[in-house]
PDB file of N, CA and C in Angstrom:
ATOM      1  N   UNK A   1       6.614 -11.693  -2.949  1.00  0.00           N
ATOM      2  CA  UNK A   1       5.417 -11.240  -2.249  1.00  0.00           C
ATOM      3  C   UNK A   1       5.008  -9.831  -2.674  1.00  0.00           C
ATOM      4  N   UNK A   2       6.009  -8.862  -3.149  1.00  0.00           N
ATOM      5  CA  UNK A   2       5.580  -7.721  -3.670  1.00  0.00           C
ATOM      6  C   UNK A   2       4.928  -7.553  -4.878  1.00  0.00           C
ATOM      7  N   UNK A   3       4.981  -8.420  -5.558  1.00  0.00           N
ATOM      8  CA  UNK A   3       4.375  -8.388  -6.551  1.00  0.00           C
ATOM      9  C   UNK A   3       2.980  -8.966  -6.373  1.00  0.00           C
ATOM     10  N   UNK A   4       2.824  -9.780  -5.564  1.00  0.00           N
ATOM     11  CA  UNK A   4       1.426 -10.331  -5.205  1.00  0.00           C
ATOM     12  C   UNK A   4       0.572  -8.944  -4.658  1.00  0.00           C
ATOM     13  N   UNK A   5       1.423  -8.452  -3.514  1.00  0.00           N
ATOM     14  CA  UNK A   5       0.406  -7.541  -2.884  1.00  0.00           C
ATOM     15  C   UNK A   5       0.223  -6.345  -3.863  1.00  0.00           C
ATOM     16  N   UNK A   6       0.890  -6.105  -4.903  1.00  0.00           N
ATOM     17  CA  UNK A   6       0.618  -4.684  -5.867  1.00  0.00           C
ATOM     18  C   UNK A   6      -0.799  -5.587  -6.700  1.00  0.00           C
ATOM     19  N   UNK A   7      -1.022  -6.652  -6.838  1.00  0.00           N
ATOM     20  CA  UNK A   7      -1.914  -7.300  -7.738  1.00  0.00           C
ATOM     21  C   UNK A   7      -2.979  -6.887  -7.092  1.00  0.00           C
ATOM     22  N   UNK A   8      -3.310  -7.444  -5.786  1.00  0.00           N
ATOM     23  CA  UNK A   8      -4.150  -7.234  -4.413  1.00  0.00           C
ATOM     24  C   UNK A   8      -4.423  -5.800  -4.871  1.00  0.00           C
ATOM     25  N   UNK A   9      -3.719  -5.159  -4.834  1.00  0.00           N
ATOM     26  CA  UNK A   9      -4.216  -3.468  -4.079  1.00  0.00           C
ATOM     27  C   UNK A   9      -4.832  -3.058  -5.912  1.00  0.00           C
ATOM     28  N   UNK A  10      -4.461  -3.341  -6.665  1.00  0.00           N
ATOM     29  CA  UNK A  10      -4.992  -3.026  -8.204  1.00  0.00           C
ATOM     30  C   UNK A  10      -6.513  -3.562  -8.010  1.00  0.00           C
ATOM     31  N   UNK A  11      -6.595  -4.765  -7.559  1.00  0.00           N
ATOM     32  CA  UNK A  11      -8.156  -5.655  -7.152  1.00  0.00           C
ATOM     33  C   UNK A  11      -9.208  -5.139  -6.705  1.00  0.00           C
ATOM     34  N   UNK A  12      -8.142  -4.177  -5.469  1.00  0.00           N
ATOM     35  CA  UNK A  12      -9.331  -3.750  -4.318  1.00  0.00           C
ATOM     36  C   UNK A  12      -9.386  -2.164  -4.423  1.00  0.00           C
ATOM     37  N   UNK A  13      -8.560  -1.694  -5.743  1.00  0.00           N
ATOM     38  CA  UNK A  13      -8.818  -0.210  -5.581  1.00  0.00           C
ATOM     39  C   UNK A  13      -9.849   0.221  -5.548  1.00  0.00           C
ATOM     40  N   UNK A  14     -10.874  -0.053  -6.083  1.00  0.00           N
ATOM     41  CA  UNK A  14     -12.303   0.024  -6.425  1.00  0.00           C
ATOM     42  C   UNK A  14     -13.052   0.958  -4.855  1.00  0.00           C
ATOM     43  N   UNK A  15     -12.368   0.204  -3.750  1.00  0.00           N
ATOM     44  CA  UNK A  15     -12.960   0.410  -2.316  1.00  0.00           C
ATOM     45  C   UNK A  15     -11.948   0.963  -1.805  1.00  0.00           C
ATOM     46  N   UNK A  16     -12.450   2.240  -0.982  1.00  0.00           N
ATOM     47  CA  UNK A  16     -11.458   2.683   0.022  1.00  0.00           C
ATOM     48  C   UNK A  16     -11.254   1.756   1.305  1.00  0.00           C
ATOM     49  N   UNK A  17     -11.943   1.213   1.554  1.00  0.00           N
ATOM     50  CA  UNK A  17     -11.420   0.674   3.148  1.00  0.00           C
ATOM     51  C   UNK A  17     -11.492  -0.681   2.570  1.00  0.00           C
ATOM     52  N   UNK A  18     -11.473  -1.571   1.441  1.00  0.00           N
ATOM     53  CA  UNK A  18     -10.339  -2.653   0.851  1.00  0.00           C
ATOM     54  C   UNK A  18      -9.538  -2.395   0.869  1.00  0.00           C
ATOM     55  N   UNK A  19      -9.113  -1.449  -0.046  1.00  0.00           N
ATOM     56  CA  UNK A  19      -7.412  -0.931  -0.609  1.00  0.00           C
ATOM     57  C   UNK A  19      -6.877  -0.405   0.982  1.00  0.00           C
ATOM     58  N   UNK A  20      -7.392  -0.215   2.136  1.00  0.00           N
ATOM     59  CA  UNK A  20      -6.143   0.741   3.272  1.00  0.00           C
ATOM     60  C   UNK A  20      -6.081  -0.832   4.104  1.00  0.00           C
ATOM     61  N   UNK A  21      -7.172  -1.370   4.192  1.00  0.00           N
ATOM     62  CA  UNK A  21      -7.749  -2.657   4.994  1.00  0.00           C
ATOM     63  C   UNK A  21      -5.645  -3.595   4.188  1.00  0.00           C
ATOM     64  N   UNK A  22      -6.101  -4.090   2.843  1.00  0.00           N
ATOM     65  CA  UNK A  22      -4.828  -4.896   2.153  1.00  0.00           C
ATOM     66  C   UNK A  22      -3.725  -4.361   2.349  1.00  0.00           C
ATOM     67  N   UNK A  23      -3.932  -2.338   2.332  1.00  0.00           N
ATOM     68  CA  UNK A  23      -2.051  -2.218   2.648  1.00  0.00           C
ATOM     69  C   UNK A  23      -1.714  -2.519   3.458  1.00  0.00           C
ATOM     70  N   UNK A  24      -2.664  -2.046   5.293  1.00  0.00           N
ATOM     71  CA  UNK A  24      -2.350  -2.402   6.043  1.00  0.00           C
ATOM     72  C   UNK A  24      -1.385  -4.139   6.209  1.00  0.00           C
ATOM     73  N   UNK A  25      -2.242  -4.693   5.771  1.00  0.00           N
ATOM     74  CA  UNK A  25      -1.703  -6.251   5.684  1.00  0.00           C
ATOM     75  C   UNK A  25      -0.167  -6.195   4.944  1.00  0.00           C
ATOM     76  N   UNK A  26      -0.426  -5.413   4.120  1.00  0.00           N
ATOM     77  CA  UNK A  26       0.913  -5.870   3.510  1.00  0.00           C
ATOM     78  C   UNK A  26       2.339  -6.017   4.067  1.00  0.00           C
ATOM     79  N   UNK A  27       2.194  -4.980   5.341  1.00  0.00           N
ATOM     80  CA  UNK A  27       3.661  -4.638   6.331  1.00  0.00           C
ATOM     81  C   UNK A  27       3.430  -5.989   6.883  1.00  0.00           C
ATOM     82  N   UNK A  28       2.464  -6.765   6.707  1.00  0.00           N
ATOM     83  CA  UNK A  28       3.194  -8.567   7.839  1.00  0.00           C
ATOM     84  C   UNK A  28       3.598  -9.212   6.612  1.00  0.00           C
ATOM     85  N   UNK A  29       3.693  -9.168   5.935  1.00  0.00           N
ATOM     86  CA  UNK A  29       4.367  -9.522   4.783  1.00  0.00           C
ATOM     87  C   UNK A  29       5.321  -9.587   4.066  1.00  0.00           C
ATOM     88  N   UNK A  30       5.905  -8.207   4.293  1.00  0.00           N
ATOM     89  CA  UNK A  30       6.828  -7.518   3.107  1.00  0.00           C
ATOM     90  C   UNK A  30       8.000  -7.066   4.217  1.00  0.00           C
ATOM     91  N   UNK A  31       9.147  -7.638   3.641  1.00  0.00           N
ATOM     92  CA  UNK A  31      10.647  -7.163   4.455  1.00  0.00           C
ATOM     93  C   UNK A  31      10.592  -5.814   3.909  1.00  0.00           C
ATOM     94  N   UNK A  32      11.426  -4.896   5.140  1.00  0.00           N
ATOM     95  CA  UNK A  32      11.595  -3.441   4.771  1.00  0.00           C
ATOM     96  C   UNK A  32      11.840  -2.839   3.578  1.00  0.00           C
ATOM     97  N   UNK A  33      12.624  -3.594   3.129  1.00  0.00           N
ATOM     98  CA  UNK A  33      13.254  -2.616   1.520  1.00  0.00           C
ATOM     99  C   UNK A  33      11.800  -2.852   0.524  1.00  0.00           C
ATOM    100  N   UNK A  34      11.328  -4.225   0.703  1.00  0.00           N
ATOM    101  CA  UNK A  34       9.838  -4.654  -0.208  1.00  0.00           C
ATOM    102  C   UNK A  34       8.825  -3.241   0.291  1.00  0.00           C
ATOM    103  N   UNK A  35       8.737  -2.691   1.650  1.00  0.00           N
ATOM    104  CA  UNK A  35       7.666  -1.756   1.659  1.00  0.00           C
ATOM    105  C   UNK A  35       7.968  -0.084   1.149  1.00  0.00           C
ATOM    106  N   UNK A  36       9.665  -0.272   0.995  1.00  0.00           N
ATOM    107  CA  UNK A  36       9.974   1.067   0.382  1.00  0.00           C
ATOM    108  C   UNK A  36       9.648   0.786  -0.975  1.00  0.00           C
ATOM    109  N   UNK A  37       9.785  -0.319  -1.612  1.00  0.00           N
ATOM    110  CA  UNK A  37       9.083  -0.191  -3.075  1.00  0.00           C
ATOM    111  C   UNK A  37       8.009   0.004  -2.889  1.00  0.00           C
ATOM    112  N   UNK A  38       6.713  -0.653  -2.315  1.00  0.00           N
ATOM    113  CA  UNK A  38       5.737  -0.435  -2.269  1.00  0.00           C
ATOM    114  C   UNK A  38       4.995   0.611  -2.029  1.00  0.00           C
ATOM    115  N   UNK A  39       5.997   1.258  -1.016  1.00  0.00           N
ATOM    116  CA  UNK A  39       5.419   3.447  -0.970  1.00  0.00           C
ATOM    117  C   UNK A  39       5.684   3.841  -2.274  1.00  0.00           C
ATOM    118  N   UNK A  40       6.814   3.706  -2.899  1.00  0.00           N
ATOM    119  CA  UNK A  40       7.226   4.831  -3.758  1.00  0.00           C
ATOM    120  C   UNK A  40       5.879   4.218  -4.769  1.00  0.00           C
ATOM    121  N   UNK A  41       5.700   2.785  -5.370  1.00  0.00           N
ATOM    122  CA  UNK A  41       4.323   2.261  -6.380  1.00  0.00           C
ATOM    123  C   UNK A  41       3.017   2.951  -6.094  1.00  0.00           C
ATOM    124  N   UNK A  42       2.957   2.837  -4.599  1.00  0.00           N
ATOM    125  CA  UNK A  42       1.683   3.081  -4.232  1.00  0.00           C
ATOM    126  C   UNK A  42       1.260   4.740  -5.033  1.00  0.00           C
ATOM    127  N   UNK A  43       2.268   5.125  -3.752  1.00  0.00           N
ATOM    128  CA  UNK A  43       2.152   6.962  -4.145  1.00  0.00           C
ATOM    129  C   UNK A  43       1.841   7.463  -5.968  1.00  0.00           C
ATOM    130  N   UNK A  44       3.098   6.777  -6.944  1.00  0.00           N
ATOM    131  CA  UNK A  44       2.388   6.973  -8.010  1.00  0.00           C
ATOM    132  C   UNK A  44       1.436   6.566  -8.339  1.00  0.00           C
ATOM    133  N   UNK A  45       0.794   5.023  -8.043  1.00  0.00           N
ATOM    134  CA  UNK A  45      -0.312   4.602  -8.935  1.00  0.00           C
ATOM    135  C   UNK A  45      -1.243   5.583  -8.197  1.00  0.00           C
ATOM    136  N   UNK A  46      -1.748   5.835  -6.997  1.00  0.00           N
ATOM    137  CA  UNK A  46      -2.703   5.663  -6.156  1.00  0.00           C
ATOM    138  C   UNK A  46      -3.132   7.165  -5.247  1.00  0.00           C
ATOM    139  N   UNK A  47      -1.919   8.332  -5.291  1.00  0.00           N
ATOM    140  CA  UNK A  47      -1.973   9.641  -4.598  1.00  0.00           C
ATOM    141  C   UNK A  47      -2.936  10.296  -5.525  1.00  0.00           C
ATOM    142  N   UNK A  48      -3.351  10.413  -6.430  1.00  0.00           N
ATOM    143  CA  UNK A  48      -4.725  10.827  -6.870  1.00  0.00           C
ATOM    144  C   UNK A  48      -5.989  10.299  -6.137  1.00  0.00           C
ATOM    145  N   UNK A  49      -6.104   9.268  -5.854  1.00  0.00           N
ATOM    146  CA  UNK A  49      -7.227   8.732  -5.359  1.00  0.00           C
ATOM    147  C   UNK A  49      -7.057   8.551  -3.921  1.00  0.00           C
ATOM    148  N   UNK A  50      -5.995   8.021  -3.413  1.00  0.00           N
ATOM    149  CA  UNK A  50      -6.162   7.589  -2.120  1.00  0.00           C
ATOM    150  C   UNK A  50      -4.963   8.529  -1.071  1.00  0.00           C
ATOM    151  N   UNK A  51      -4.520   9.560  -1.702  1.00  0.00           N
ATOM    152  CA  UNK A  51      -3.711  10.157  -1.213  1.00  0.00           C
ATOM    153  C   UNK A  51      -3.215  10.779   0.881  1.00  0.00           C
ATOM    154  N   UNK A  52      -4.542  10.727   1.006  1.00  0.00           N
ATOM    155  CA  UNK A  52      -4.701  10.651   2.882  1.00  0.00           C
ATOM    156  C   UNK A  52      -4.631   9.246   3.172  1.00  0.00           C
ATOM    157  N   UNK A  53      -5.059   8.069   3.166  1.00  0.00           N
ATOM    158  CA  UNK A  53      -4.777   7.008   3.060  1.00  0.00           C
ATOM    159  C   UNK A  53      -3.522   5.927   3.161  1.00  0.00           C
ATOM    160  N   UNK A  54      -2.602   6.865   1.944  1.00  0.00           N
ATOM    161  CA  UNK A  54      -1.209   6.234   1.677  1.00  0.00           C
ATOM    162  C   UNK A  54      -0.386   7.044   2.781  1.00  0.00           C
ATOM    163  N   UNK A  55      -0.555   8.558   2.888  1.00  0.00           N
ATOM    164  CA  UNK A  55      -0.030   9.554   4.208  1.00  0.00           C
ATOM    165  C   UNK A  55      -0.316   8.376   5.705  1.00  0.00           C
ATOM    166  N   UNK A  56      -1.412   8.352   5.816  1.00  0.00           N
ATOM    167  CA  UNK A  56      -1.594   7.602   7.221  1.00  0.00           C
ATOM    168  C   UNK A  56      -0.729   6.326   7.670  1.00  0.00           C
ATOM    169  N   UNK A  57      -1.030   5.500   6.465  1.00  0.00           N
ATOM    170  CA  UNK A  57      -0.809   3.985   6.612  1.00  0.00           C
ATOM    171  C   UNK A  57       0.723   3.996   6.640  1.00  0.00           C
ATOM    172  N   UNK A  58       1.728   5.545   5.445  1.00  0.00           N
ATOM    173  CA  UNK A  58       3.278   5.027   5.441  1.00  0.00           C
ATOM    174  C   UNK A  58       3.522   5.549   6.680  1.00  0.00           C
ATOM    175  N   UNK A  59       2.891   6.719   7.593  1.00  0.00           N
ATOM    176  CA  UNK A  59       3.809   7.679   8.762  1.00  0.00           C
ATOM    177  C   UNK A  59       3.425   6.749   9.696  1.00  0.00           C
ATOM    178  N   UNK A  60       2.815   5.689   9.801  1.00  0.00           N
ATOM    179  CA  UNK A  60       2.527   5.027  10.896  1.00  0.00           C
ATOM    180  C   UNK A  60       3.870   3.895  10.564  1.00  0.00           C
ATOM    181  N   UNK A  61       4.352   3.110   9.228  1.00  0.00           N
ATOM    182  CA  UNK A  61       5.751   2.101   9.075  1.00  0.00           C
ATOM    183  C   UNK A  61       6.493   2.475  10.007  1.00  0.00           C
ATOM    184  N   UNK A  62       7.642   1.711  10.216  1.00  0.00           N
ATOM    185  CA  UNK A  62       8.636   1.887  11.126  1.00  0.00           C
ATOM    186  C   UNK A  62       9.551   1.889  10.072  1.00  0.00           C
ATOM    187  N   UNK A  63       9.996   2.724   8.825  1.00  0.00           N
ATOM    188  CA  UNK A  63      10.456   1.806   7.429  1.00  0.00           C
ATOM    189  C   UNK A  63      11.720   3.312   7.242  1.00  0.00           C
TER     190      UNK A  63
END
């Protein structure tokens, strides 16, 4: 499933409230250790562009 949702978020980078809208989704998805990969991916591909975004969506995980 992690690999699906990194496909997703490459799709929808284009849009800010696609790309926070799909991460959100991704935590019903992804077992804990899957969303610690997915911070550390995100943050590199994506802290240039969406950097308040990725802050909000990880301090809100329970992870």
């Amino acid at each position: 499933m992690l690999e699906y949702v990194k496909t997703i978020l490459l799709k929808v980078s284009f849009d800010k409230s696609l790309f926070e809208k799909e991460l959100r989704k991704a935590f019903k998805v992804l077992v804990v250790e899957e969303i610690k990969q997915l911070k550390q991916w995100c943050y590199e591909k994506f802290s240039g562009m969406y950097l308040r975004i990725l802050n909000r969506v990880f301090a809100k995980a329970k992870i």
